[in-house]
N, C-alpha and C. Protein backbone atom coordinates (compact mmCIF):
# COMPACT_ATOMS: atom_id res chain seq x y z
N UNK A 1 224.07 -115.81 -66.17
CA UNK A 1 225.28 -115.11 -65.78
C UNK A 1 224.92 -114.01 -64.79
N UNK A 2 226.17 -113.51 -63.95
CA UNK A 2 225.88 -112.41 -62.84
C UNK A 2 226.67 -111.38 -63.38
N UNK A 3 226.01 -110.10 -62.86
CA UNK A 3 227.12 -108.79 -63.72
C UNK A 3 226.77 -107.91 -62.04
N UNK A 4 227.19 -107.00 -62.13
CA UNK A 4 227.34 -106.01 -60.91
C UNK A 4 227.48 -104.51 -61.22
N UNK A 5 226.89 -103.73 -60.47
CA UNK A 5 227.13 -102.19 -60.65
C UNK A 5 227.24 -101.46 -59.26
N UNK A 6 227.74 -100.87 -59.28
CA UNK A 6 227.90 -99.82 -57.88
C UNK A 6 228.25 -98.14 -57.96
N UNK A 7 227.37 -97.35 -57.48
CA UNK A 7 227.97 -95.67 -58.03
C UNK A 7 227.05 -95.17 -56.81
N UNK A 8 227.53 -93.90 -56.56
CA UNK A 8 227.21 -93.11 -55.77
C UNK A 8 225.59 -92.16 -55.96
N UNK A 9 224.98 -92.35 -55.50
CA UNK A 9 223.69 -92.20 -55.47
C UNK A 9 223.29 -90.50 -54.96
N UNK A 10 222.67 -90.17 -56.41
CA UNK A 10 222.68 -88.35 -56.60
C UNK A 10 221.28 -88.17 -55.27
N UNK A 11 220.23 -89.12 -55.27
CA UNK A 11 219.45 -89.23 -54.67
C UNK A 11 219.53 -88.82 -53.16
N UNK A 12 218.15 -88.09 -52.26
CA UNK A 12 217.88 -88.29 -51.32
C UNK A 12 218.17 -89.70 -50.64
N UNK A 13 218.61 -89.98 -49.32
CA UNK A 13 218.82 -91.49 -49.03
C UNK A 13 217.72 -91.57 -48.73
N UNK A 14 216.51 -91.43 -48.50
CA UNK A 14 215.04 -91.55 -48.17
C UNK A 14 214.52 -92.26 -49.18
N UNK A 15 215.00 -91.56 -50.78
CA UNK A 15 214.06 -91.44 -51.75
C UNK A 15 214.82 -93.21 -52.48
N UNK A 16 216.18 -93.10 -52.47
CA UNK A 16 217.18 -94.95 -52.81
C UNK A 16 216.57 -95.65 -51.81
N UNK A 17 215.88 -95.52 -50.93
CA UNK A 17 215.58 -96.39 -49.72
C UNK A 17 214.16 -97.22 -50.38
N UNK A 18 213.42 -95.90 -50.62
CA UNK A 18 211.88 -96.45 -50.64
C UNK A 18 211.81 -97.09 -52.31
N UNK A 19 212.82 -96.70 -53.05
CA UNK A 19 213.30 -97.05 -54.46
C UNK A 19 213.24 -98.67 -54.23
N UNK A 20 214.21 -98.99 -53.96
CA UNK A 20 214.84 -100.30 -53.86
C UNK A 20 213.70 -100.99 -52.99
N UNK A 21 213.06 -100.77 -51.50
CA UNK A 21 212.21 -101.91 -51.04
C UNK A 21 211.09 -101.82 -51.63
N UNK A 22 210.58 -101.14 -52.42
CA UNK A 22 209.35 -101.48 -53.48
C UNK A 22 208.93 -102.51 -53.27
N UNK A 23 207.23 -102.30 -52.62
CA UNK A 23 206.85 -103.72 -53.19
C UNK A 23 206.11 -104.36 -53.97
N UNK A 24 206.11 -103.52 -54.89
CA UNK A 24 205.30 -104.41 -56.25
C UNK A 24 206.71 -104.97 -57.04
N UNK A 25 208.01 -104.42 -56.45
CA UNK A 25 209.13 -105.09 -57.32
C UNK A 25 209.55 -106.17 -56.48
N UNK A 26 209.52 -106.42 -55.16
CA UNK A 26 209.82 -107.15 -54.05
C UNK A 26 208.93 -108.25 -53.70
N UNK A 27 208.24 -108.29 -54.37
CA UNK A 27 207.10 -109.57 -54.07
C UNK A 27 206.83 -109.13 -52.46
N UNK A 28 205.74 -108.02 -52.34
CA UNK A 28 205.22 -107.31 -50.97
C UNK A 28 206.26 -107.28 -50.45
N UNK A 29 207.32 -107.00 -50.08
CA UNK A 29 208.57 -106.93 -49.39
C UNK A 29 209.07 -108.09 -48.83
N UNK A 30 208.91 -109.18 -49.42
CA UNK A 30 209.08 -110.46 -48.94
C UNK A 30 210.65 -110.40 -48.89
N UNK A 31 210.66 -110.20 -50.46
CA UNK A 31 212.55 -110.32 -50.02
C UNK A 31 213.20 -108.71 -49.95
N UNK A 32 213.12 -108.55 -48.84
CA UNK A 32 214.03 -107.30 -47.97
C UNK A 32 214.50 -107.43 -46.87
N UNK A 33 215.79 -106.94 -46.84
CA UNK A 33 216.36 -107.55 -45.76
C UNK A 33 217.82 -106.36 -45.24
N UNK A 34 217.65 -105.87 -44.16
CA UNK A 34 218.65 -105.32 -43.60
C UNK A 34 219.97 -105.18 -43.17
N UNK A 35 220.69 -105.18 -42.69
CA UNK A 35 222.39 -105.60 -42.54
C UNK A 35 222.51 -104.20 -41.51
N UNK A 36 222.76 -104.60 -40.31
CA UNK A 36 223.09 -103.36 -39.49
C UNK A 36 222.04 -102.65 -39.10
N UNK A 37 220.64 -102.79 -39.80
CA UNK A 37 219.61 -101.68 -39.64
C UNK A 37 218.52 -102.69 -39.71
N UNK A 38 217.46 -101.98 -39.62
CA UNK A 38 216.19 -102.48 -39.77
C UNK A 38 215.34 -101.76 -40.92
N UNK A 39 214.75 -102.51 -42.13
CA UNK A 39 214.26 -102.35 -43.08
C UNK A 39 213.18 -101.12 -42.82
N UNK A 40 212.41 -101.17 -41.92
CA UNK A 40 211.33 -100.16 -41.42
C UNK A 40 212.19 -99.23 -41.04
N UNK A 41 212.76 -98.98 -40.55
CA UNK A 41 213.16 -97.70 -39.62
C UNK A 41 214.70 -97.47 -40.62
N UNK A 42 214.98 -97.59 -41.44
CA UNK A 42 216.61 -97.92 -41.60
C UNK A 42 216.80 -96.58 -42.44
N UNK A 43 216.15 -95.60 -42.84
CA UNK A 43 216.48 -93.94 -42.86
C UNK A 43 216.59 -93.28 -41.76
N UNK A 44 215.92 -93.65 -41.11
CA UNK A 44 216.28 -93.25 -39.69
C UNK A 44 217.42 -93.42 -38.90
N UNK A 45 217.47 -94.85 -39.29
CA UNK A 45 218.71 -95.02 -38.79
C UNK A 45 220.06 -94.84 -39.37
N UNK A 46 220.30 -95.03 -40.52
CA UNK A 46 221.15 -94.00 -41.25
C UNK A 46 221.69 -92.86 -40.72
N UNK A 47 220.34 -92.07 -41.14
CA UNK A 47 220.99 -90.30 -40.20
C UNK A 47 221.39 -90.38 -39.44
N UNK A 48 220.80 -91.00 -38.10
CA UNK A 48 221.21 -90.94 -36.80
C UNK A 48 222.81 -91.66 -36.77
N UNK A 49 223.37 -92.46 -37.46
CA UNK A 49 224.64 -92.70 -37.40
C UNK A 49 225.18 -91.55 -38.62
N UNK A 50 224.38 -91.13 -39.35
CA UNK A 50 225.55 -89.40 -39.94
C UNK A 50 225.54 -88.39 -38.38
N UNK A 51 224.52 -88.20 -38.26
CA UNK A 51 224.00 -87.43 -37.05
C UNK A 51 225.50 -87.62 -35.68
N UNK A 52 225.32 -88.79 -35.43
CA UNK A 52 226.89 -89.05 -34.51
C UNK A 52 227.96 -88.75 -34.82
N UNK A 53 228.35 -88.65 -36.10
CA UNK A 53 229.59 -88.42 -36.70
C UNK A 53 229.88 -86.79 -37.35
N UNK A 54 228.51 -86.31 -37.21
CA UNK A 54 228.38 -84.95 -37.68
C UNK A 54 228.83 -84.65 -39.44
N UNK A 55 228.01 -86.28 -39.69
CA UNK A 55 228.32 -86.03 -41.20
C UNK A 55 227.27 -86.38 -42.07
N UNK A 56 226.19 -84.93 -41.80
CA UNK A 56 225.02 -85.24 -42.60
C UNK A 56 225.09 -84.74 -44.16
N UNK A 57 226.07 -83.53 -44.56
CA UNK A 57 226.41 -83.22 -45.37
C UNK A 57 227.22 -84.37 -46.83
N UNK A 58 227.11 -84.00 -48.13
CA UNK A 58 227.85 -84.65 -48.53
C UNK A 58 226.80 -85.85 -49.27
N UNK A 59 227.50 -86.96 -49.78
CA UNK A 59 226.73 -88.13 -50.40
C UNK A 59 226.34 -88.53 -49.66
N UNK A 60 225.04 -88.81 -49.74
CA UNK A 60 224.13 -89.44 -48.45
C UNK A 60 224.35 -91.04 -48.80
N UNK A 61 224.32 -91.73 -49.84
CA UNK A 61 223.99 -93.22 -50.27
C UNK A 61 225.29 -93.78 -51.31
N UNK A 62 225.17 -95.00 -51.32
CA UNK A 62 225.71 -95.55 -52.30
C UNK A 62 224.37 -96.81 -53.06
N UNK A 63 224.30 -96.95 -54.17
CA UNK A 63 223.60 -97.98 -54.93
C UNK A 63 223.94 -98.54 -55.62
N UNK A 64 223.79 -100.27 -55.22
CA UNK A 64 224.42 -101.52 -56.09
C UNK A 64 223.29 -102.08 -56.83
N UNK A 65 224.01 -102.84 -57.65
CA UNK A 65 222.92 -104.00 -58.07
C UNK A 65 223.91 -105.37 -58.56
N UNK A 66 223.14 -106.89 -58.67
CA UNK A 66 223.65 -107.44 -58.74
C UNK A 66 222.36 -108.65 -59.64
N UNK A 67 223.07 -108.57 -61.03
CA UNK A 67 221.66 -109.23 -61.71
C UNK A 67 222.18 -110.35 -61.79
N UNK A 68 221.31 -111.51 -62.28
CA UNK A 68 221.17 -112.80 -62.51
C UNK A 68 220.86 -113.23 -63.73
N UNK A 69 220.99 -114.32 -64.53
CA UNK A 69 220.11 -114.75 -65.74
C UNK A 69 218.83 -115.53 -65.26
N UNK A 70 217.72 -115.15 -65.69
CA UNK A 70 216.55 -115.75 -64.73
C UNK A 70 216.47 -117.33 -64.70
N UNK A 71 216.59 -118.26 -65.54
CA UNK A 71 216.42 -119.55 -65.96
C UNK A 71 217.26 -119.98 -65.10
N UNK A 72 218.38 -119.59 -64.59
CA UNK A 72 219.11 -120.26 -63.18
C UNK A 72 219.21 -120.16 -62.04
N UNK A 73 218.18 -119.08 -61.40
CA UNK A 73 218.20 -119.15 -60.04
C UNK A 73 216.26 -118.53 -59.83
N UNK A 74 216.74 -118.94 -58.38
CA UNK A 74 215.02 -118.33 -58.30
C UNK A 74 215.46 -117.32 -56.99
N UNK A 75 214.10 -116.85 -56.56
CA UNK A 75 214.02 -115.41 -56.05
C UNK A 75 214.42 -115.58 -54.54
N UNK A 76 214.44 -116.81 -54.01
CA UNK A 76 215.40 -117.38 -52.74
C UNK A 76 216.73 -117.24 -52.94
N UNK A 77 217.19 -117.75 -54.24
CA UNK A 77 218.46 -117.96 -53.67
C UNK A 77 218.89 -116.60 -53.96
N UNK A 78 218.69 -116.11 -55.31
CA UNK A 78 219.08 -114.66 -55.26
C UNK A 78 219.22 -113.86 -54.62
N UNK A 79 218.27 -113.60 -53.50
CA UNK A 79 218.55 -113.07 -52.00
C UNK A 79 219.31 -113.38 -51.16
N UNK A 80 219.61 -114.58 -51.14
CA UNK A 80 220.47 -114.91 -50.25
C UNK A 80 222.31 -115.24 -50.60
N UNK A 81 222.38 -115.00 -52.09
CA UNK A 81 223.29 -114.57 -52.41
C UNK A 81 223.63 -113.17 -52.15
N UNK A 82 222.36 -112.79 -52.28
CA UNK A 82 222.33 -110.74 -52.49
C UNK A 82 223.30 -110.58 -50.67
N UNK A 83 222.64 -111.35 -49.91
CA UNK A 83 223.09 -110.89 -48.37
C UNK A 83 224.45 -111.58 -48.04
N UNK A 84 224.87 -112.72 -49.08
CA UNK A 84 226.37 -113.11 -48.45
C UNK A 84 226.79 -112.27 -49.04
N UNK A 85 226.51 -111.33 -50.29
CA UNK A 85 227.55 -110.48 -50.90
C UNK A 85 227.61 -109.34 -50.15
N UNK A 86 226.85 -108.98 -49.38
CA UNK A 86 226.50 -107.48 -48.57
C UNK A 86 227.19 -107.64 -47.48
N UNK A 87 227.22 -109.20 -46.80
CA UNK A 87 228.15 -109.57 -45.66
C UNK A 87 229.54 -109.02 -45.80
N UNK A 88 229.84 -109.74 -46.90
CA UNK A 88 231.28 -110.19 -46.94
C UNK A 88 232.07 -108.35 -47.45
N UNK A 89 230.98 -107.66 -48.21
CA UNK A 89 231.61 -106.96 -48.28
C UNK A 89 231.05 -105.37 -47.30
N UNK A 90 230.28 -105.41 -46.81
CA UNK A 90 230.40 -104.06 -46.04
C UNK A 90 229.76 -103.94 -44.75
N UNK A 91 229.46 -105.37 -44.47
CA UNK A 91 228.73 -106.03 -43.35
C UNK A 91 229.52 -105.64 -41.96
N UNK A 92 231.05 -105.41 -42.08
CA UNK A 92 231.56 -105.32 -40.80
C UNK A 92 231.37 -103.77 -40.54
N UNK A 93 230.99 -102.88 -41.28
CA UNK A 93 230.70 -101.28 -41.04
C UNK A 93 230.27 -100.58 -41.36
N UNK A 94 229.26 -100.95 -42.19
CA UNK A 94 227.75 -100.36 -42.93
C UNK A 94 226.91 -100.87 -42.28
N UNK A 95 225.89 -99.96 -42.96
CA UNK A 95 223.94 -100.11 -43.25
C UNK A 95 223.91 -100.20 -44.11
N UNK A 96 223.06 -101.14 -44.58
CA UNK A 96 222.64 -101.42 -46.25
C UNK A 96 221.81 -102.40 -45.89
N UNK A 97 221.05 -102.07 -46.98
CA UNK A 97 219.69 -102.43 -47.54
C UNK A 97 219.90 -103.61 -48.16
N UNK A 98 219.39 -105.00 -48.61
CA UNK A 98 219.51 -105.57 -49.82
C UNK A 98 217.90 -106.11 -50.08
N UNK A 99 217.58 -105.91 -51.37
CA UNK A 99 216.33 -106.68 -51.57
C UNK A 99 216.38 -106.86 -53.34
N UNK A 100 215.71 -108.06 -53.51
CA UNK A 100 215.52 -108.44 -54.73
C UNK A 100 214.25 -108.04 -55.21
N UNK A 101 214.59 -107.59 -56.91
CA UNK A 101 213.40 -107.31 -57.52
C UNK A 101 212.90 -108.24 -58.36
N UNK A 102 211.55 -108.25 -59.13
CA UNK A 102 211.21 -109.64 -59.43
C UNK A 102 210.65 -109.04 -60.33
N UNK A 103 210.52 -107.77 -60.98
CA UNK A 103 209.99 -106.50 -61.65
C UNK A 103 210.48 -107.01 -63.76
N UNK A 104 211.35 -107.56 -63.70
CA UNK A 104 212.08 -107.81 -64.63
C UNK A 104 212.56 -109.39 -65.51
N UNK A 105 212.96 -109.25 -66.65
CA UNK A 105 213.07 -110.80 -67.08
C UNK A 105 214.13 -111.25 -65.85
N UNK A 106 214.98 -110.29 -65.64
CA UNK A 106 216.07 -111.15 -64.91
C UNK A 106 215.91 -110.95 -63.45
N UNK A 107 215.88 -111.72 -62.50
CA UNK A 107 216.02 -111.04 -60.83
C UNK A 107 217.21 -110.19 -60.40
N UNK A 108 217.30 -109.92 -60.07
CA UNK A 108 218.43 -108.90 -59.56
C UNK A 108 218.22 -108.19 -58.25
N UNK A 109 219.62 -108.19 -57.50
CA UNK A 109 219.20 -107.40 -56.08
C UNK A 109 219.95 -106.16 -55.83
N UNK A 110 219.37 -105.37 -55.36
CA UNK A 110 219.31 -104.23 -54.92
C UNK A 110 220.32 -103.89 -53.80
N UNK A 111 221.33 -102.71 -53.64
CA UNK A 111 222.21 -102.64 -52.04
C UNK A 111 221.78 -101.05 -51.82
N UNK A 112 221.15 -100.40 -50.75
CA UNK A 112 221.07 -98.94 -50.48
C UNK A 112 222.54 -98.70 -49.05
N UNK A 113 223.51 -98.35 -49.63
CA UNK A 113 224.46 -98.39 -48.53
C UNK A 113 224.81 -96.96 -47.96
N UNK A 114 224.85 -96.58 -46.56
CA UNK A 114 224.78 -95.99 -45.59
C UNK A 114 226.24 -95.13 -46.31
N UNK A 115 226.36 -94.01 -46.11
CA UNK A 115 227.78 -93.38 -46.66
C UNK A 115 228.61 -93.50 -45.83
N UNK A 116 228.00 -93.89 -44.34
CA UNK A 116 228.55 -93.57 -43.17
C UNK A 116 228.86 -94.65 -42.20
N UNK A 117 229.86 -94.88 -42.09
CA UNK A 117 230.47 -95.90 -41.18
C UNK A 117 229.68 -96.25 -39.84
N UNK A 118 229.04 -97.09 -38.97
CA UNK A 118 228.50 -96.77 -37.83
C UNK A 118 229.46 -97.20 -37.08
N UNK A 119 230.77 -97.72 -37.74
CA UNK A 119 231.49 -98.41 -36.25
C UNK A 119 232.48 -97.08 -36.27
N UNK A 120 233.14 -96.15 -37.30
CA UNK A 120 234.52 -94.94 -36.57
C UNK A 120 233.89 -93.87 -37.73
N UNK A 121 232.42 -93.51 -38.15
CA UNK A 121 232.27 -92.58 -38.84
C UNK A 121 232.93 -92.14 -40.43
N UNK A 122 233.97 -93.06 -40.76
CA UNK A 122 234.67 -93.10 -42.04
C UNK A 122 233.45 -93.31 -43.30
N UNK A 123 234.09 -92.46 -44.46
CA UNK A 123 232.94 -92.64 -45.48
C UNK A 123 233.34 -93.33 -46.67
N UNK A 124 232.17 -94.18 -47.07
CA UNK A 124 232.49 -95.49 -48.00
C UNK A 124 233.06 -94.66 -48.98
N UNK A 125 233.79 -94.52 -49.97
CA UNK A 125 234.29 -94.02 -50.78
C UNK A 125 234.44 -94.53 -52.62
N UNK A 126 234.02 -95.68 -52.73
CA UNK A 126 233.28 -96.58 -53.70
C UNK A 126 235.03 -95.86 -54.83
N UNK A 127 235.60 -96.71 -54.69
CA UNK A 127 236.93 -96.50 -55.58
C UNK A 127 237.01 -97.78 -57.00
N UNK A 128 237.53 -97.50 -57.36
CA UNK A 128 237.72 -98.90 -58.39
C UNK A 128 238.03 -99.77 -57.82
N UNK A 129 239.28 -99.55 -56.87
CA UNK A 129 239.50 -101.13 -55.77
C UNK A 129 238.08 -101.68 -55.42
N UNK A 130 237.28 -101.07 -54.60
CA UNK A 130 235.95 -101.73 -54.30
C UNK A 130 235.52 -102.01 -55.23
N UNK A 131 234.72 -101.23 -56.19
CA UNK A 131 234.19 -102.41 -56.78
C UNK A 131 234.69 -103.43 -58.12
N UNK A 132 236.31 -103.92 -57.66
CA UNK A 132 236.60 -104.59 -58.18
C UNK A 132 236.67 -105.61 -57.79
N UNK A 133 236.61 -105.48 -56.25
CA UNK A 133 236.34 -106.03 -54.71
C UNK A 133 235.15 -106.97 -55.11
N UNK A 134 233.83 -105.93 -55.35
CA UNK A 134 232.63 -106.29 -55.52
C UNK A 134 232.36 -107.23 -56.40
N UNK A 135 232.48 -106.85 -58.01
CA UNK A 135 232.50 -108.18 -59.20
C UNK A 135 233.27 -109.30 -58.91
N UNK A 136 234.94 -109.25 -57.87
CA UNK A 136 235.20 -110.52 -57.96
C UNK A 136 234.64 -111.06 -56.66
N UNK A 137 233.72 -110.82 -55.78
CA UNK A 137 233.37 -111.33 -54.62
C UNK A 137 232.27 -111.96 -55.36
N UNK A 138 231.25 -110.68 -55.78
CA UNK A 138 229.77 -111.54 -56.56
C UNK A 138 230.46 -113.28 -57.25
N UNK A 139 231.71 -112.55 -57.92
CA UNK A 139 232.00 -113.81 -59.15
C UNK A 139 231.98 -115.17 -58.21
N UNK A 140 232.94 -114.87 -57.24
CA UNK A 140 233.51 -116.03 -56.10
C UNK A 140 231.74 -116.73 -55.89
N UNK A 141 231.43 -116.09 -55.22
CA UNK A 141 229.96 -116.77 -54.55
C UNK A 141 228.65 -116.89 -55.69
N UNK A 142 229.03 -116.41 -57.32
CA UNK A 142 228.30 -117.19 -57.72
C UNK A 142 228.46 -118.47 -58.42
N UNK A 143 230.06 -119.14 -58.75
CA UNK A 143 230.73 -120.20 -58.72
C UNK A 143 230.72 -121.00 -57.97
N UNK A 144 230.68 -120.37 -56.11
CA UNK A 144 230.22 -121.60 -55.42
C UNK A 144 228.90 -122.33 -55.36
N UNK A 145 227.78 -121.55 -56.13
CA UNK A 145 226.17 -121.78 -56.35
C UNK A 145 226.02 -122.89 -58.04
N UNK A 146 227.16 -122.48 -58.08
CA UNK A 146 227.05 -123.53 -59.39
C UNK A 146 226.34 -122.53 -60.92
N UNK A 147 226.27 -120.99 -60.26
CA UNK A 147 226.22 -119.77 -61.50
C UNK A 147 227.08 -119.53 -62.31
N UNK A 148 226.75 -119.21 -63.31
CA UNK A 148 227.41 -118.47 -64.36
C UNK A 148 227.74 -117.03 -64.17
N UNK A 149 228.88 -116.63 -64.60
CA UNK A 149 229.20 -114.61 -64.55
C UNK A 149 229.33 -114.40 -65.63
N UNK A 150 229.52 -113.22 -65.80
CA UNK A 150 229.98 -112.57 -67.20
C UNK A 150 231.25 -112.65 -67.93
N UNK A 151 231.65 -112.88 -68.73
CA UNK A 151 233.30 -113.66 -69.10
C UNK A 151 233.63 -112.02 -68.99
N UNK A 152 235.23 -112.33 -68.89
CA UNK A 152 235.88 -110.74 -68.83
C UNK A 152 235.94 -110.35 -70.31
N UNK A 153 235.36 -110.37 -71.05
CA UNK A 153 235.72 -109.66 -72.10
C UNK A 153 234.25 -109.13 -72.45
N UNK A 154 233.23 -109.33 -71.29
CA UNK A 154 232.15 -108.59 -71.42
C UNK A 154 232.03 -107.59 -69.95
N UNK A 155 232.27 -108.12 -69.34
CA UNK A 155 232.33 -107.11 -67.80
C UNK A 155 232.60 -105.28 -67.85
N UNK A 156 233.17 -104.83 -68.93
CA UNK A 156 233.44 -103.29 -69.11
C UNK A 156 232.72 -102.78 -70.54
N UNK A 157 231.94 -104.23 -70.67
CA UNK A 157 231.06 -103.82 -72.70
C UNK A 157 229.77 -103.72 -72.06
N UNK A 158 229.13 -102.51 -71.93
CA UNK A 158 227.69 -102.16 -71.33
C UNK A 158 227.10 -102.55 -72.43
N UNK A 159 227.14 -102.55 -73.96
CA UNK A 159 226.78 -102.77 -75.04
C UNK A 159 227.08 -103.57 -75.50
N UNK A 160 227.56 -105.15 -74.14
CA UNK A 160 227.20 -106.83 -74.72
C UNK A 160 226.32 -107.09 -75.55
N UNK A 161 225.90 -107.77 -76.25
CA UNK A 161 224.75 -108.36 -76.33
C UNK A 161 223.74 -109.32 -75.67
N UNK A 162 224.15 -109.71 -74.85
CA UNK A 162 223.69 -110.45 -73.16
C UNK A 162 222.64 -109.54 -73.23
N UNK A 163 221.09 -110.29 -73.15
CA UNK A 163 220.22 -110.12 -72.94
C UNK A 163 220.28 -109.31 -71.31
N UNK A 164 221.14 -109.67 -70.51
CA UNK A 164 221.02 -109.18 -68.98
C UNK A 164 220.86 -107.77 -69.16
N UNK A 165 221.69 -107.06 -70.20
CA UNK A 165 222.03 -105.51 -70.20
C UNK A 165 220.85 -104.80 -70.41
N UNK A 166 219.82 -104.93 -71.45
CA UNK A 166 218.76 -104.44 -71.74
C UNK A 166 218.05 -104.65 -69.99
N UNK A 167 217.87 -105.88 -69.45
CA UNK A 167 216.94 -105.57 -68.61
C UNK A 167 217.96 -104.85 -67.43
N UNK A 168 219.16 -104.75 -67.40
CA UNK A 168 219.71 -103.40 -66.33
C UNK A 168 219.48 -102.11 -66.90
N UNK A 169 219.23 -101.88 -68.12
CA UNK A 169 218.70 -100.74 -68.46
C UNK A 169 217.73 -100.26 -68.13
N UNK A 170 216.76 -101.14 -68.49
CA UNK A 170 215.29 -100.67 -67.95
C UNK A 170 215.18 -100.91 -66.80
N UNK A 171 215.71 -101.12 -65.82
CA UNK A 171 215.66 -100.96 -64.27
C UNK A 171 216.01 -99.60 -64.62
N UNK A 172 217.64 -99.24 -65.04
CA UNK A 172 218.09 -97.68 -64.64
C UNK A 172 217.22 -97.06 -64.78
N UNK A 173 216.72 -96.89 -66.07
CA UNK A 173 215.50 -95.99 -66.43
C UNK A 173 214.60 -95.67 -65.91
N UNK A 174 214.14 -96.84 -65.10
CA UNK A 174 213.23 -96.97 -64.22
C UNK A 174 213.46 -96.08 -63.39
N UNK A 175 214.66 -96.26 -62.70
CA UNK A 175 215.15 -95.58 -61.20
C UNK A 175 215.06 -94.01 -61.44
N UNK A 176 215.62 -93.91 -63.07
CA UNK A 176 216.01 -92.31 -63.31
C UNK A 176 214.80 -91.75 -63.17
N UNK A 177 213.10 -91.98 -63.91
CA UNK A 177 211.84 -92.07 -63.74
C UNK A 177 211.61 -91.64 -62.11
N UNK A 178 212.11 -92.43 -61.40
CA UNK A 178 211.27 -92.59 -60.21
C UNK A 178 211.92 -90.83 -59.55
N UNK A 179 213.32 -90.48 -59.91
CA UNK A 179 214.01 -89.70 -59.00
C UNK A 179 214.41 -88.33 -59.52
N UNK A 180 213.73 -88.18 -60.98
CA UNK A 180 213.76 -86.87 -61.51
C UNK A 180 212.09 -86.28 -61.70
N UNK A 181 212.60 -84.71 -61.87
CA UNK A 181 210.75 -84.45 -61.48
C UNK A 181 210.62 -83.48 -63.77
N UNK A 182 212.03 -83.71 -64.05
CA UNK A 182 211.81 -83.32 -65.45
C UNK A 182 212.55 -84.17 -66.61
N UNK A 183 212.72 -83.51 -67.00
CA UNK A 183 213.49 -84.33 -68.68
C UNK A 183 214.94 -84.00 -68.05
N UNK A 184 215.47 -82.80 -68.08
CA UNK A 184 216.89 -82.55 -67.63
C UNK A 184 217.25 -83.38 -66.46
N UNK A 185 216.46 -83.56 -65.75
CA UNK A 185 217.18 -84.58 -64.22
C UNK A 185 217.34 -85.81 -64.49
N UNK A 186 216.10 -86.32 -65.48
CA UNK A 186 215.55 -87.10 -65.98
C UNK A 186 217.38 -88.04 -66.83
N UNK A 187 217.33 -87.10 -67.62
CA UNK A 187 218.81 -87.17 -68.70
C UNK A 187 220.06 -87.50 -67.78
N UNK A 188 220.34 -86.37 -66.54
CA UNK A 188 221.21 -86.03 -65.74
C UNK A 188 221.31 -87.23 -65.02
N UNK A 189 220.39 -87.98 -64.50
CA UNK A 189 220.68 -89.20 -63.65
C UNK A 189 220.96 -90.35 -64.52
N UNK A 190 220.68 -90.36 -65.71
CA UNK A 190 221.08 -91.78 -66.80
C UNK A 190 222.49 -91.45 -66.65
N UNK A 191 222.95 -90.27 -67.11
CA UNK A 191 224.60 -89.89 -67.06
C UNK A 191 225.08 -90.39 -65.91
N UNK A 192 224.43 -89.91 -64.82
CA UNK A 192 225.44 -90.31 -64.16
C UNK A 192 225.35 -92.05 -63.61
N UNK A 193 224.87 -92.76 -64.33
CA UNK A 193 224.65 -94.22 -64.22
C UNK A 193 225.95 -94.44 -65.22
N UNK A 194 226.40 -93.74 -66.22
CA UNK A 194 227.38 -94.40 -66.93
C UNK A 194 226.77 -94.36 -68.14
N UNK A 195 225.48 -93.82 -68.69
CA UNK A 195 225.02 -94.32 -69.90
C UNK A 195 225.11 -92.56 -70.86
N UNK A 196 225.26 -92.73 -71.99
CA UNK A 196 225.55 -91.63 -72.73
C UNK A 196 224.33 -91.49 -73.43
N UNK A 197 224.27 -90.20 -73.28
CA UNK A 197 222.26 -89.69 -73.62
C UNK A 197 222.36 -89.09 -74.98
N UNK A 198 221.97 -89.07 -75.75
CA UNK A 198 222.27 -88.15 -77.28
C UNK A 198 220.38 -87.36 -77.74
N UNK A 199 220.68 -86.06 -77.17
CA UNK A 199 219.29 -85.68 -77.38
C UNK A 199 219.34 -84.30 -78.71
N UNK A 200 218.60 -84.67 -79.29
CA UNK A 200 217.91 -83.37 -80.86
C UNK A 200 218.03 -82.45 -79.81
N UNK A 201 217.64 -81.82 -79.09
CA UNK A 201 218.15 -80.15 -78.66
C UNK A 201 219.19 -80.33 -77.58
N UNK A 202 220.55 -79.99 -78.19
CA UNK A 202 221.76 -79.54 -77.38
C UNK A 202 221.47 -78.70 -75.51
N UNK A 203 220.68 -78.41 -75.81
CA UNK A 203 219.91 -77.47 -74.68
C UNK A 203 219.28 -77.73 -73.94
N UNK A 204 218.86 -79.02 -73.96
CA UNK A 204 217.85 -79.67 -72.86
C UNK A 204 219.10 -80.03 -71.50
């Protein structure tokens, strides 16, 4: 089955950039792949389209993901699902990143998206319409692959029992790891993934 996430990224866009093309998670960066930008240079290029618009301030990134059940696809097609989904949905006026990780039971790919419009400077604004946009686009194109999705009566239960959820966890965790330098940021970035933290000192 395929599930999807999308939220606004507390992160440096430097720091979601070098996150996501990992390559001990990317099989050496084999599967990374650009949309609008170029994988090497594509912080750069980012700014320089905030930089035009005079909108360096503010959310720098947006971060997706889009997992798989591993036993039905392999690390080709997953990518190349990962990039019709990046097409179809922000391909006509973003930068974004997509690359698959291989880090995990399940594959799953990665989106680092530009906040910033390069074609009229407008900023992605990640509303419920989008990514409702998003789950039923993933859904569409993984039906035409002959995939499985998540039935709707699991799509808003983070606490399925679908083996997929545990390993989107330990990605988050992962990510929260990579982008806090203590326990409090540490906590602060799971929250703001959507996940509810319950810690013995009220005070941390």
């Amino acid at each position: 089955m395929a599930t999807t996430k999308l939220w606004k990224s507390k992160s440096r866009l430097d720091i979601l950039i070098n996150y996501v093309i990992n390559g001990e998670k990317t099989e050496d960066k084999l599967y990374v792949s650009g949309i609008n930008c170029s994988p090497d240079i594509a912080y750069q290029e980012m700014m320089n389209t905030k930089r035009q618009f005079f909108k360096i301030k503010g959310i720098e990134g947006f971060h997706g993901y889009q997992s798989f059940m591993t036993e039905e696809i392999t690390p080709e097609l997953a990518h190349k699902i990962g990039l019709e989904l990046a097409e179809k949905l922000w391909g006509d006026k973003y930068q974004v990143i997509v690359t698959t990780h291989l880090n995990t039971d399940n594959i799953h790919n990665h989106f680092a998206i530009n906040s910033v419009s390069f074609v009229d400077g407008k900023r992605f604004c990640n509303t419920k319409k989008d990514y409702a946009l998003m789950r039923n686009t993933s859904d569409d194109i993984c039906y035409s692959y002959g995939l499985s999705v998540l039935k709707k009566e699991e799509q808003y239960n983070k606490f399925a029992k679908s083996p997929i959820y545990k390993e989107i966890m330990k990605d988050c965790i992962d990510y929260a790891i990579q982008n806090s330098n203590n326990l409090k940021e540490f906590i602060q970035i799971l929250k703001e993934l959507d996940y509810e933290i319950n810690t013995i000192d009220d005070k941390i």
